[in-house]
C-alpha atoms as a PDB file:
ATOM      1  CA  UNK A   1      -0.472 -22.866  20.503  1.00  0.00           C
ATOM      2  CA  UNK A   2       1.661 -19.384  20.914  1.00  0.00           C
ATOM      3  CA  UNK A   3       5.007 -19.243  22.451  1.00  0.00           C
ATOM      4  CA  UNK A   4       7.185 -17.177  23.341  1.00  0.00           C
ATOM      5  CA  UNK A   5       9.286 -18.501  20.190  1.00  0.00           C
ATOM      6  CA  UNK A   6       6.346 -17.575  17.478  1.00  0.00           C
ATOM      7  CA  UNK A   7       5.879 -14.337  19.117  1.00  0.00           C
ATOM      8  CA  UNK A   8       9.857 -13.633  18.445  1.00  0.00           C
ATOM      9  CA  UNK A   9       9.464 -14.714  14.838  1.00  0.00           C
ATOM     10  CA  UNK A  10       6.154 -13.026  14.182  1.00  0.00           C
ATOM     11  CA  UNK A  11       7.444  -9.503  16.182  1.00  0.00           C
ATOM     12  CA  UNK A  12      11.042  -9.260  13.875  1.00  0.00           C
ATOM     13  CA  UNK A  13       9.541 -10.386  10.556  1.00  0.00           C
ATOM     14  CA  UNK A  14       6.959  -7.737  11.339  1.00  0.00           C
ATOM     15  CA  UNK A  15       9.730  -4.668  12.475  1.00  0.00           C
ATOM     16  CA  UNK A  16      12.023  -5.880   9.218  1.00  0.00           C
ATOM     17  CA  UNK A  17       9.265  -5.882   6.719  1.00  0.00           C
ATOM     18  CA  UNK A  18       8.364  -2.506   8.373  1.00  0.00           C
ATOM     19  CA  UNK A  19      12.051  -1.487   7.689  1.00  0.00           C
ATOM     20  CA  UNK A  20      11.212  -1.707   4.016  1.00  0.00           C
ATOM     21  CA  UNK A  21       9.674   1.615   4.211  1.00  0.00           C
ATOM     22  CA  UNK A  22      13.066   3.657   4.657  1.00  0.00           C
ATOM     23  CA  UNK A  23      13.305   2.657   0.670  1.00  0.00           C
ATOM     24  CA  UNK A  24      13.058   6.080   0.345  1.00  0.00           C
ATOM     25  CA  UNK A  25      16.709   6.937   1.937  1.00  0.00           C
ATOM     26  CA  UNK A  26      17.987   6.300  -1.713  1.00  0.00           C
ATOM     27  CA  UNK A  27      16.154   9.263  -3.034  1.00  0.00           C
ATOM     28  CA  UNK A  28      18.539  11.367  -0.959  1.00  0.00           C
ATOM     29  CA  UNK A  29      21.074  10.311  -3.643  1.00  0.00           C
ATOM     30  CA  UNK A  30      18.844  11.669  -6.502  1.00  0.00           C
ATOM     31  CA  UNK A  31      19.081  15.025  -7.616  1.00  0.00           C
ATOM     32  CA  UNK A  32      15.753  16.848  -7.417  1.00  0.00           C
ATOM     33  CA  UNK A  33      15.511  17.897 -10.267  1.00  0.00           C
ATOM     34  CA  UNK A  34      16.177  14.593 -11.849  1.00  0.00           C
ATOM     35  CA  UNK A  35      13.511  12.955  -9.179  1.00  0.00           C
ATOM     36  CA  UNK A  36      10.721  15.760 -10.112  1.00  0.00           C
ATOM     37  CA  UNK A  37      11.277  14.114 -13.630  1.00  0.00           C
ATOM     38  CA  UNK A  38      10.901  10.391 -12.868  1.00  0.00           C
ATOM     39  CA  UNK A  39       7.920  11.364 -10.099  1.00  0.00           C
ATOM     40  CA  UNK A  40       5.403  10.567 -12.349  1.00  0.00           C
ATOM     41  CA  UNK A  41       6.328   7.068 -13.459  1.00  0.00           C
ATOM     42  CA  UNK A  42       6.253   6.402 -10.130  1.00  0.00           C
ATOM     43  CA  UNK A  43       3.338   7.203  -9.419  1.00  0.00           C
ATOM     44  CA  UNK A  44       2.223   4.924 -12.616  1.00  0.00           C
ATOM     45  CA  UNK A  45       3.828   2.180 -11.288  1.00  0.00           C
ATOM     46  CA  UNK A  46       2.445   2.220  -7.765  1.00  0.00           C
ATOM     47  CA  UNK A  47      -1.137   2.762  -9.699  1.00  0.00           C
ATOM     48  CA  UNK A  48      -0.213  -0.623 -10.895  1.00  0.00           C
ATOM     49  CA  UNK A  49       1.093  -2.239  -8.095  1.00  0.00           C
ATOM     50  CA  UNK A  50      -1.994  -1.465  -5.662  1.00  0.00           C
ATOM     51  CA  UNK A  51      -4.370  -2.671  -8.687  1.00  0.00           C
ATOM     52  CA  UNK A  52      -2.521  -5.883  -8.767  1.00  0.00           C
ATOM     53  CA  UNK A  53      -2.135  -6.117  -5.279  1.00  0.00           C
ATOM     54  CA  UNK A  54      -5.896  -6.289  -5.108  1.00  0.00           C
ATOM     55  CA  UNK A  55      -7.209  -7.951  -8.037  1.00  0.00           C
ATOM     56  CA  UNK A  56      -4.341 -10.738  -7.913  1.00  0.00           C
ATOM     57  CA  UNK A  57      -3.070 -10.981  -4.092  1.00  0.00           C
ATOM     58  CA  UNK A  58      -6.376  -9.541  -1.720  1.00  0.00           C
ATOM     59  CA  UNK A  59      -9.694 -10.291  -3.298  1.00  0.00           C
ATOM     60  CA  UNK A  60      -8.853 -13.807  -4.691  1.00  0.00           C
ATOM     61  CA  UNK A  61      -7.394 -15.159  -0.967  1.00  0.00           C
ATOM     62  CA  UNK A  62     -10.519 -13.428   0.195  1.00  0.00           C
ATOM     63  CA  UNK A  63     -12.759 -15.444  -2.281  1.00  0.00           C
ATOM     64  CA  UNK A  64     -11.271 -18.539  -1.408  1.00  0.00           C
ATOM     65  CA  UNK A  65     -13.056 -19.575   1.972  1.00  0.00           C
ATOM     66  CA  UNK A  66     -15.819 -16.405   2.225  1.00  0.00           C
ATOM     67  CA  UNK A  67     -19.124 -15.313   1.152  1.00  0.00           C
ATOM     68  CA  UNK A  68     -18.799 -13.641  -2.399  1.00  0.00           C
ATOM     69  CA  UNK A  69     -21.988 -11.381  -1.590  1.00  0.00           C
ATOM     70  CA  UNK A  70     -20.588 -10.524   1.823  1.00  0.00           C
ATOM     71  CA  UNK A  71     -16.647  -9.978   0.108  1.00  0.00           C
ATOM     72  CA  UNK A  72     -18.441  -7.419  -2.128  1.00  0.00           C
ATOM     73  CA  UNK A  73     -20.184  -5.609   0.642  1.00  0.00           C
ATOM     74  CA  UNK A  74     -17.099  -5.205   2.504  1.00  0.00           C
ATOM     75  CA  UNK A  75     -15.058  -3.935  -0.517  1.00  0.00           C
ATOM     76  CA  UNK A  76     -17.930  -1.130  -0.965  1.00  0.00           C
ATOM     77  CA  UNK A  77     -17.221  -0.646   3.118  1.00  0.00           C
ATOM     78  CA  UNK A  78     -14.251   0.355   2.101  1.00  0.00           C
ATOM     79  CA  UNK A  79     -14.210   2.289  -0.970  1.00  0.00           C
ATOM     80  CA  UNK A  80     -17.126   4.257   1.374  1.00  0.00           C
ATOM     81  CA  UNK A  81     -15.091   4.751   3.970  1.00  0.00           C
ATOM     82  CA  UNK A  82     -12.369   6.466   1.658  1.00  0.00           C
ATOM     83  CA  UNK A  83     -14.891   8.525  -0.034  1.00  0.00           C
ATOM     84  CA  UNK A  84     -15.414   9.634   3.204  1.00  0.00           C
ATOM     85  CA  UNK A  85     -11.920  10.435   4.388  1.00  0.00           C
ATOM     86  CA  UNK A  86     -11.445  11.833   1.687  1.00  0.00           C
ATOM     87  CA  UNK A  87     -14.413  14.339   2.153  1.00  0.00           C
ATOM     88  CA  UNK A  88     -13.350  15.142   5.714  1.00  0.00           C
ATOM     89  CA  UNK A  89      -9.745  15.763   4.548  1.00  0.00           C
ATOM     90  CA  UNK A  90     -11.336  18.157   1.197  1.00  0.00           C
ATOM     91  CA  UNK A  91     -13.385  19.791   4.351  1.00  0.00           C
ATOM     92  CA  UNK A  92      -9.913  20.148   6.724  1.00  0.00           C
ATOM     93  CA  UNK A  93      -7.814  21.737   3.841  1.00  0.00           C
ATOM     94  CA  UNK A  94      -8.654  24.018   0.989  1.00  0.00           C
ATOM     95  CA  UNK A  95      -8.018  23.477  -2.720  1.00  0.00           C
ATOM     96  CA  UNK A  96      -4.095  25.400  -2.634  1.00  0.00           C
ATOM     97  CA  UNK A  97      -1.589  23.914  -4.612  1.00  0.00           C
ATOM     98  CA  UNK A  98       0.571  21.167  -3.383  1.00  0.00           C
ATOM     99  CA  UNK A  99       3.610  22.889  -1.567  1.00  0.00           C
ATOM    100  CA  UNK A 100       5.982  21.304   1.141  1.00  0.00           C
ATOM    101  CA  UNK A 101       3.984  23.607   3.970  1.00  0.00           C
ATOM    102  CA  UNK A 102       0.961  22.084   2.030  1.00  0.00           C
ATOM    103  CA  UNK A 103       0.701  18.100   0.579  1.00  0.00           C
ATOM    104  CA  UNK A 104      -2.414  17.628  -1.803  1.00  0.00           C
ATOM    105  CA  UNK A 105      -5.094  15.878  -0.205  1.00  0.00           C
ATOM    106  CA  UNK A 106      -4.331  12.319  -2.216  1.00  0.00           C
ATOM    107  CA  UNK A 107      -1.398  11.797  -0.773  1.00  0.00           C
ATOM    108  CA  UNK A 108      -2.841  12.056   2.900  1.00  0.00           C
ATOM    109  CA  UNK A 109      -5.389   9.595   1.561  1.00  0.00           C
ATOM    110  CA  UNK A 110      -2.480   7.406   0.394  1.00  0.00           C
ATOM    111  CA  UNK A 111      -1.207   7.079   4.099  1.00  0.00           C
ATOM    112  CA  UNK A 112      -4.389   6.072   5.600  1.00  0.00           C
ATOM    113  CA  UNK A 113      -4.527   3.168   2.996  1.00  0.00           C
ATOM    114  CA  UNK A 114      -0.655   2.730   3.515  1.00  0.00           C
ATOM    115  CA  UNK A 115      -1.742   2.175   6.773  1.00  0.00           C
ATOM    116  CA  UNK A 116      -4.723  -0.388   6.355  1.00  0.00           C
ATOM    117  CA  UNK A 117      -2.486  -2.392   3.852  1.00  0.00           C
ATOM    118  CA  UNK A 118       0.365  -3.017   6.455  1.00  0.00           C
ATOM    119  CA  UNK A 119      -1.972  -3.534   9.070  1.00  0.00           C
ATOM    120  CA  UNK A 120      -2.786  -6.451   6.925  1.00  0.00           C
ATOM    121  CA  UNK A 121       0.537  -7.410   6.454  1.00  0.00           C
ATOM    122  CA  UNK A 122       0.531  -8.220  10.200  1.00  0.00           C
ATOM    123  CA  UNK A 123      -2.127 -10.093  10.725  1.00  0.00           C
ATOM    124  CA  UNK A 124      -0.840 -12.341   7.668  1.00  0.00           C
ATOM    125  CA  UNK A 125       2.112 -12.573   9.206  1.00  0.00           C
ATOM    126  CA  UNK A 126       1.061 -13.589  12.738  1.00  0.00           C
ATOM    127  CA  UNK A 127      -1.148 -16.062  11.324  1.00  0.00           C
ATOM    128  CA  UNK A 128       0.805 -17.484   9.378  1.00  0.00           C
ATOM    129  CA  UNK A 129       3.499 -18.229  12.127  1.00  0.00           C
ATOM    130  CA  UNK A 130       0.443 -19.761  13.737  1.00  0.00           C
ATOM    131  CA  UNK A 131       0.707 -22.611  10.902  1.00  0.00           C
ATOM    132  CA  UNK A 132       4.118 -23.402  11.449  1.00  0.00           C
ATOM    133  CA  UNK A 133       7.650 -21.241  11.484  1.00  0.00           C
ATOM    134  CA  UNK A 134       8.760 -22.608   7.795  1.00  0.00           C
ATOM    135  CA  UNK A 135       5.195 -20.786   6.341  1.00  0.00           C
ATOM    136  CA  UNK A 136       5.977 -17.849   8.937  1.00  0.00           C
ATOM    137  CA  UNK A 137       9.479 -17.538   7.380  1.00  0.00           C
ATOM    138  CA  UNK A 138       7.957 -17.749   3.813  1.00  0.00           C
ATOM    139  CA  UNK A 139       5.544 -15.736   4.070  1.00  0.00           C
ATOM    140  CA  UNK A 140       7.713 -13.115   5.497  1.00  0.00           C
ATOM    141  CA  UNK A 141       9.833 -13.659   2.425  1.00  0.00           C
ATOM    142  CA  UNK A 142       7.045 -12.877   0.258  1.00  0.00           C
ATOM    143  CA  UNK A 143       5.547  -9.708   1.861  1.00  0.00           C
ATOM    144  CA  UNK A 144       9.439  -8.232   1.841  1.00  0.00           C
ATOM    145  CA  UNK A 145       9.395  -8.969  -1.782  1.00  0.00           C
ATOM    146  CA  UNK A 146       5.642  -7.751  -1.941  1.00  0.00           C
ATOM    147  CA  UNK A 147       6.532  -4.262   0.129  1.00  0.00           C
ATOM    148  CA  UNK A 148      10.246  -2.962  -1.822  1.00  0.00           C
ATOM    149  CA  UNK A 149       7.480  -1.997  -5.035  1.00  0.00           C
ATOM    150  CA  UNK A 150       4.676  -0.970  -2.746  1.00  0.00           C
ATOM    151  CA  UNK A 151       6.537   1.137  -0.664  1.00  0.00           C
ATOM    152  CA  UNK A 152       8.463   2.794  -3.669  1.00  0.00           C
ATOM    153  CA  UNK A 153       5.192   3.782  -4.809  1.00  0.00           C
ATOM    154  CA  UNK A 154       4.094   5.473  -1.542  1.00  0.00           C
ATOM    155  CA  UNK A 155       7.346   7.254  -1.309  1.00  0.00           C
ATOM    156  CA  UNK A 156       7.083   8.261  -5.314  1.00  0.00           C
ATOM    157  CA  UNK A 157       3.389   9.371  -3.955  1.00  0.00           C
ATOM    158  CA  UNK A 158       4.100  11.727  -1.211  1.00  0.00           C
ATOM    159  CA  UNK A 159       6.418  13.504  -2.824  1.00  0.00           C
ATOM    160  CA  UNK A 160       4.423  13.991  -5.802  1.00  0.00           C
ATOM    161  CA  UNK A 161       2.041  15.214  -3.571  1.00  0.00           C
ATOM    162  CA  UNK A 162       3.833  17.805  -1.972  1.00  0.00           C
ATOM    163  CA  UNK A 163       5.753  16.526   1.144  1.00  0.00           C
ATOM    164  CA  UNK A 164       9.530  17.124   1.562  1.00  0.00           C
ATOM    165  CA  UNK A 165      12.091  14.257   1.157  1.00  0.00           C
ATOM    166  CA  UNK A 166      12.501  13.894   4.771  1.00  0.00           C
ATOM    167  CA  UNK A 167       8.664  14.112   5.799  1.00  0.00           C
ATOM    168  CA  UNK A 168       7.815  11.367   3.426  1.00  0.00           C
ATOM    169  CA  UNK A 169      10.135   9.524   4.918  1.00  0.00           C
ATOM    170  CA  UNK A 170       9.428   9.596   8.230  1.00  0.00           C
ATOM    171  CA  UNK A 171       5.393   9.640   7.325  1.00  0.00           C
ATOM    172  CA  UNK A 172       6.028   6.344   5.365  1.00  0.00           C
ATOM    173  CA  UNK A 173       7.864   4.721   8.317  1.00  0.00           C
ATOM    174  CA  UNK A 174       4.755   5.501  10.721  1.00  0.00           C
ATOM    175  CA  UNK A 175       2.270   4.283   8.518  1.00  0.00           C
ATOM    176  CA  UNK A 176       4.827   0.981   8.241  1.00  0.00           C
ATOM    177  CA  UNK A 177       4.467   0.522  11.730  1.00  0.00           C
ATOM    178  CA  UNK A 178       0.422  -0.268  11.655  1.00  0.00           C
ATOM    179  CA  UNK A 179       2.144  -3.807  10.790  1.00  0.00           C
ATOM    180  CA  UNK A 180       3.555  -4.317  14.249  1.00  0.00           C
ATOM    181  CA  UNK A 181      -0.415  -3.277  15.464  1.00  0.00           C
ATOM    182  CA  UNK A 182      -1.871  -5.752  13.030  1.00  0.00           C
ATOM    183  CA  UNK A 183       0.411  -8.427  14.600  1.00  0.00           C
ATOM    184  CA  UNK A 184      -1.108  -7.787  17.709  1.00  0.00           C
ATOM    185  CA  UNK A 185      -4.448  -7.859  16.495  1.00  0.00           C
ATOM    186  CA  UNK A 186      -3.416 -11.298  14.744  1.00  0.00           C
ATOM    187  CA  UNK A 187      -2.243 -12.653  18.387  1.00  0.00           C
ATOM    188  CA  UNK A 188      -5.253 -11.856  20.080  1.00  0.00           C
ATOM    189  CA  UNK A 189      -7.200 -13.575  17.331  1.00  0.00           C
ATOM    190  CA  UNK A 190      -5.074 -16.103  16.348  1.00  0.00           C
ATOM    191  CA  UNK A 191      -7.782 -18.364  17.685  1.00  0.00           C
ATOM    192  CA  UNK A 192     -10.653 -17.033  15.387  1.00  0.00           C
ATOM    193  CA  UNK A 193      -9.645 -16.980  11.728  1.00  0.00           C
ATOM    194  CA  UNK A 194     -13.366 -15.581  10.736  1.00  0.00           C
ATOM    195  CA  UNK A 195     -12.512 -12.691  12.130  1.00  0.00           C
ATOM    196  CA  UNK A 196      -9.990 -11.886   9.177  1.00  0.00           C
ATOM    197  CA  UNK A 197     -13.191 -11.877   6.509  1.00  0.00           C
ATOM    198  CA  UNK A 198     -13.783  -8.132   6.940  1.00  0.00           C
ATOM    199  CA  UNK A 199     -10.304  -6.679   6.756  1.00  0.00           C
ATOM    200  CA  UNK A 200      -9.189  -8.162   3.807  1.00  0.00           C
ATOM    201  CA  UNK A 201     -11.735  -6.720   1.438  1.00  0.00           C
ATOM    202  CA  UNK A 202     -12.151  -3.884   3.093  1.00  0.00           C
ATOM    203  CA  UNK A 203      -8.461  -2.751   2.697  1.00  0.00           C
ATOM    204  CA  UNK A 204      -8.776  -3.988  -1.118  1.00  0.00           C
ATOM    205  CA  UNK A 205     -11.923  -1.503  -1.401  1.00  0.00           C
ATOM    206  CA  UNK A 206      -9.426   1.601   0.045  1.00  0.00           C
ATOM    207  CA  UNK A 207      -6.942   0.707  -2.762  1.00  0.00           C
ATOM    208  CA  UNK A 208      -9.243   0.494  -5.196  1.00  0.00           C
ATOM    209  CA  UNK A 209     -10.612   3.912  -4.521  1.00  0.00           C
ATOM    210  CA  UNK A 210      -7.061   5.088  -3.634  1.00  0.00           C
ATOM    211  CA  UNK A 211      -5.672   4.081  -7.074  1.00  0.00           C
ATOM    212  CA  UNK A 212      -8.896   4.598  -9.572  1.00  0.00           C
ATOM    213  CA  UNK A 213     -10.349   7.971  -7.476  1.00  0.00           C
ATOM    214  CA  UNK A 214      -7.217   9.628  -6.593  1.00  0.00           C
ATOM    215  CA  UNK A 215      -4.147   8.592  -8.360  1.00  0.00           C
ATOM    216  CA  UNK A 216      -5.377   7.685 -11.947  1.00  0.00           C
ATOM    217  CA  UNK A 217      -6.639  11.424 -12.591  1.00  0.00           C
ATOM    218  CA  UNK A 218      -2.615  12.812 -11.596  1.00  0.00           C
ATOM    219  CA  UNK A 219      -1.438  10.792 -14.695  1.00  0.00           C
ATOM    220  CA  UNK A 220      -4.116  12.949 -16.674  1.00  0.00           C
ATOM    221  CA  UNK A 221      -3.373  16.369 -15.212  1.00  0.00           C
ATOM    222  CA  UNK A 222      -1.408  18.841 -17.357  1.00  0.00           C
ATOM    223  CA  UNK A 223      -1.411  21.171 -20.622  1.00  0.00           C
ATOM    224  CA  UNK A 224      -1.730  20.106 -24.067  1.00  0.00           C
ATOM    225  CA  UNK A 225       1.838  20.349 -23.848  1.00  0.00           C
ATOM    226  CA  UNK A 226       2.717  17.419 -21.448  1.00  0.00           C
ATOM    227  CA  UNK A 227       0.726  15.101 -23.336  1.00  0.00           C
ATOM    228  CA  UNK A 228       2.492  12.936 -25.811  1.00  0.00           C
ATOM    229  CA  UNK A 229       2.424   9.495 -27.234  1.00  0.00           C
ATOM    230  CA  UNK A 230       5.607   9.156 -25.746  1.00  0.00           C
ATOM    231  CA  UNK A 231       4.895   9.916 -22.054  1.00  0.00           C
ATOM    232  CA  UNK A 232       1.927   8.166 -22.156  1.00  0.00           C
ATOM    233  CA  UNK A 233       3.231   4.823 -23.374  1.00  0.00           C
ATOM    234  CA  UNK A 234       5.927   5.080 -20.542  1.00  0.00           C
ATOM    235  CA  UNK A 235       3.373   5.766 -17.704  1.00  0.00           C
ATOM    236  CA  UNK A 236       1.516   2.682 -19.333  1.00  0.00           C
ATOM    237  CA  UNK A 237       4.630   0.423 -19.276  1.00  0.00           C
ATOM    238  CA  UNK A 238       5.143   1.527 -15.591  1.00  0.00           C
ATOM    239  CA  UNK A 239       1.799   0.611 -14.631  1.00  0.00           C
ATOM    240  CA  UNK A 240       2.039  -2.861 -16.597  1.00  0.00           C
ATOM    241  CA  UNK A 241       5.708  -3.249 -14.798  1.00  0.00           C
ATOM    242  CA  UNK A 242       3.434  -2.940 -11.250  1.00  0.00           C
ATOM    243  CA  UNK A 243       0.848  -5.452 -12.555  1.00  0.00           C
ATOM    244  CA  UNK A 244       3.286  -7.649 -13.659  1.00  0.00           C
ATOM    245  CA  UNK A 245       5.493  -7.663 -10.677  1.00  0.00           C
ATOM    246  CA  UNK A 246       2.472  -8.335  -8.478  1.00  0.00           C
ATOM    247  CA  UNK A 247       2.003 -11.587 -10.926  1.00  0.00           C
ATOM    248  CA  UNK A 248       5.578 -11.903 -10.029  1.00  0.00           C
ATOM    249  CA  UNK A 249       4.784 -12.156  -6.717  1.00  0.00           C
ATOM    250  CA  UNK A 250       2.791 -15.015  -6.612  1.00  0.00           C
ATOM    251  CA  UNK A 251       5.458 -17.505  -7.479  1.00  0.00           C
ATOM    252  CA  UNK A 252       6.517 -16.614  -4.049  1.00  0.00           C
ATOM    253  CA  UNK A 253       3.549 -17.481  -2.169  1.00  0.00           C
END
């Protein structure tokens, strides 16, 4: 049954975790040039992170009560559905380099799956609160824990891709907010827990064609100069750190 109680809990865990996003206030204390340097390592890591947020957090709670045939439909829903964004947003903008007047399309992809994973977040927060407050509380726990990497990456992302400091910012912090819209959507339904077996996978499916389509090929751009053993290894040690730290995670949950 919801009260008026749950509805407090589940509302400020969701506006807290969504508070997470403004991670990127510390980059203010980074010289730029210094932060143009380290860019790319995080952009390894959150390669990393979203990977393991799929393959070790989304899919396997979506395998444990669903249809596998029907979990693999939906995850091609949404990899679809991002090649198709992504189309529409190649078809809206034309092939200039990333500038601050001008992000590169991946990173505008990267907000619209931003936005699909915290929607999640709130719906897995309101139901949870719908168990009991103690799981609420934990739960919360873990998605704060789950978000500080995640939204690091995004950050890391936009910037990468061409949007100012202060943009990225504020760009993140929407995007955060599709949590307090996914607690809604978990209210409403908190009566029907079917009607979480689409969203899951098809969120996974947008960060698996976020991370392999779009990200993966900006660790490969650049000369024969940039490329060294060296450089490499560290963009492969950032992306293990994100894997790992989504492991991390689950000792949490």
């Amino acid at each position: 049954m919801v009260t008026w109680i749950v509805l407090a809990y589940v509302f400020v865990s969701v506006i807290i975790v969504s508070l997470i996003s403004l991670v990127g206030l510390a980059s203010f204390a980074i010289k730029q040039k210094r932060l143009e340097q380290i860019l790319l390592y995080l952009v390894s890591f959150s390669v990393g992170a979203l990977f393991g947020d799929v393959f070790i957090h989304l899919l396997p709670d979506a395998f444990k009560n669903g249809n596998a045939m029907l979990i693999g439909v939906y995850v091609l829903c949404g990899i679809l559905f991002s090649f198709i964004m992504e189309k529409f947003i190649h078809w809206r903008h034309c092939h200039m380099p990333a500038t601050k007047q001008h992000p590169h399309h991946f990173a505008i992809m990267n907000l619209v799956g931003d936005a699909m994973h915290n929607f999640i977040d709130g719906l897995i927060i309101a139901g949870s609160y719908f168990v009991s407050i103690p799981v609420g509380i934990a739960t919360t726990t873990a998605v704060l824990f789950h978000e500080i990497p995640h939204e690091t990456g995004n950050f890391a992302v936009l910037i990468y891709g061409g949007f100012t400091k202060l943009k990225a910012l504020f760009f993140n912090f929407l995007t955060a907010l599709t949590a307090l819209l996914g607690a809604i959507v978990g209210v409403l339904l908190s009566n029907s827990a079917s009607s979480f077996a689409f969203i899951v996978p098809f969120a996974a499916g947008n960060l698996i064609y976020i991370a392999g389509s779009d990200l993966v090929p900006e660790l490969h751009k650049g000369t024969c100069e940039d490329f060294s053993i060296k450089k490499s290894s560290f963009q492969l040690l950032a992306i293990l750190i994100g894997i790992g730290l989504m492991m991390l995670l689950l000792l949490l949950e």
